[in-house]
Protein backbone atom coordinates (compact mmCIF):
# COMPACT_ATOMS: atom_id res chain seq x y z
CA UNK A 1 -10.09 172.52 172.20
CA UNK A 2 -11.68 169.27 172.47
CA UNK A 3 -9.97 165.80 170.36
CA UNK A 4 -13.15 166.11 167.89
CA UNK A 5 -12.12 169.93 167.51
CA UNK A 6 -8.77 169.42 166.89
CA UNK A 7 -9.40 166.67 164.30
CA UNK A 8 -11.30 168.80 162.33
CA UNK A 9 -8.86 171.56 162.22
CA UNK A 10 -5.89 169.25 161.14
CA UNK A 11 -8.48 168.00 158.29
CA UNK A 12 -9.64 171.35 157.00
CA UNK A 13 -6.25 172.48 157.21
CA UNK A 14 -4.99 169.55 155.12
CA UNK A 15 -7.83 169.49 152.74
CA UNK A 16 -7.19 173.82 152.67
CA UNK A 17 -3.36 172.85 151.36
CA UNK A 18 -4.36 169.69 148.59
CA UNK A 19 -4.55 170.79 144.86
CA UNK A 20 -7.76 170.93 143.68
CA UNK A 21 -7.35 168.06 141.37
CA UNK A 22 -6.54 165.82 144.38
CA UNK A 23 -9.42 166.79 146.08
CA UNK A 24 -12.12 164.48 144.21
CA UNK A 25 -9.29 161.19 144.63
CA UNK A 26 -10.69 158.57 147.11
CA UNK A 27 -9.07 158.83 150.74
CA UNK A 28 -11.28 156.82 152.70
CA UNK A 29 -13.82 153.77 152.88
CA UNK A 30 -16.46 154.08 155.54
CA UNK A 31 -19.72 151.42 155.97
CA UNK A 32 -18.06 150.07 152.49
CA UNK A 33 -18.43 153.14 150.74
CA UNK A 34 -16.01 155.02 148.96
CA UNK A 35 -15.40 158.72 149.97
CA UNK A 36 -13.32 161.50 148.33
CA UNK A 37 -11.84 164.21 150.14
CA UNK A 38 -14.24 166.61 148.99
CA UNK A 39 -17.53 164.44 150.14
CA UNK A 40 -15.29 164.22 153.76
CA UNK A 41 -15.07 167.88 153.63
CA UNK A 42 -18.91 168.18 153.04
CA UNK A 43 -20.06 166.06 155.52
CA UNK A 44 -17.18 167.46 158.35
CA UNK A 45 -18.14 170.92 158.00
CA UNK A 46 -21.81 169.94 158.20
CA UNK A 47 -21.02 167.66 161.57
CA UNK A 48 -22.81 165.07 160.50
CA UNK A 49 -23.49 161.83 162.28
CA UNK A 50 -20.78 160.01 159.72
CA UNK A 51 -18.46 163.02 159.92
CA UNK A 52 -17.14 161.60 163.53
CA UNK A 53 -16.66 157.86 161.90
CA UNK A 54 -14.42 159.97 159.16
CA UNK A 55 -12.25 162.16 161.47
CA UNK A 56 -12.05 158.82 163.43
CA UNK A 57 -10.52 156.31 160.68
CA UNK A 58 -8.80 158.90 159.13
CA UNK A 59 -6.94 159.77 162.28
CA UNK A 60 -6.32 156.04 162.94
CA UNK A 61 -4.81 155.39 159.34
CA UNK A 62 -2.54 158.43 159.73
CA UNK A 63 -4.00 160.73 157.11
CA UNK A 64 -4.33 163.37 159.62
């Protein structure tokens, strides 16, 4: 399993385990926008082009 890979799984698997009331709280500010754990989600599963910058800072900060 590649580092990308394996960031993704810890994320789903955190994002899997938060209540959903949690889930639309702010976690992360990428390019000086706000995200929320569920627009992460969205653009993680989709691999997007921003979804690497999100695994990336998250990962740095700890979150995952």
């Amino acid at each position: 399993m590649n580092a990308e890979n394996n960031l993704k799984s810890r994320f789903i698997s955190i994002y899997s385990n938060l209540p959903i009331d949690l889930r639309s709280e702010i976690i992360i500010i990428v390019n000086n926008t706000p995200l929320t754990w569920n627009i992460a989600y969205n653009e993680i599963i989709n691999d997007t082009k921003l979804s690497k910058e999100i695994l990336k800072e998250l990962n740095e900060k700890g979150i995952i």
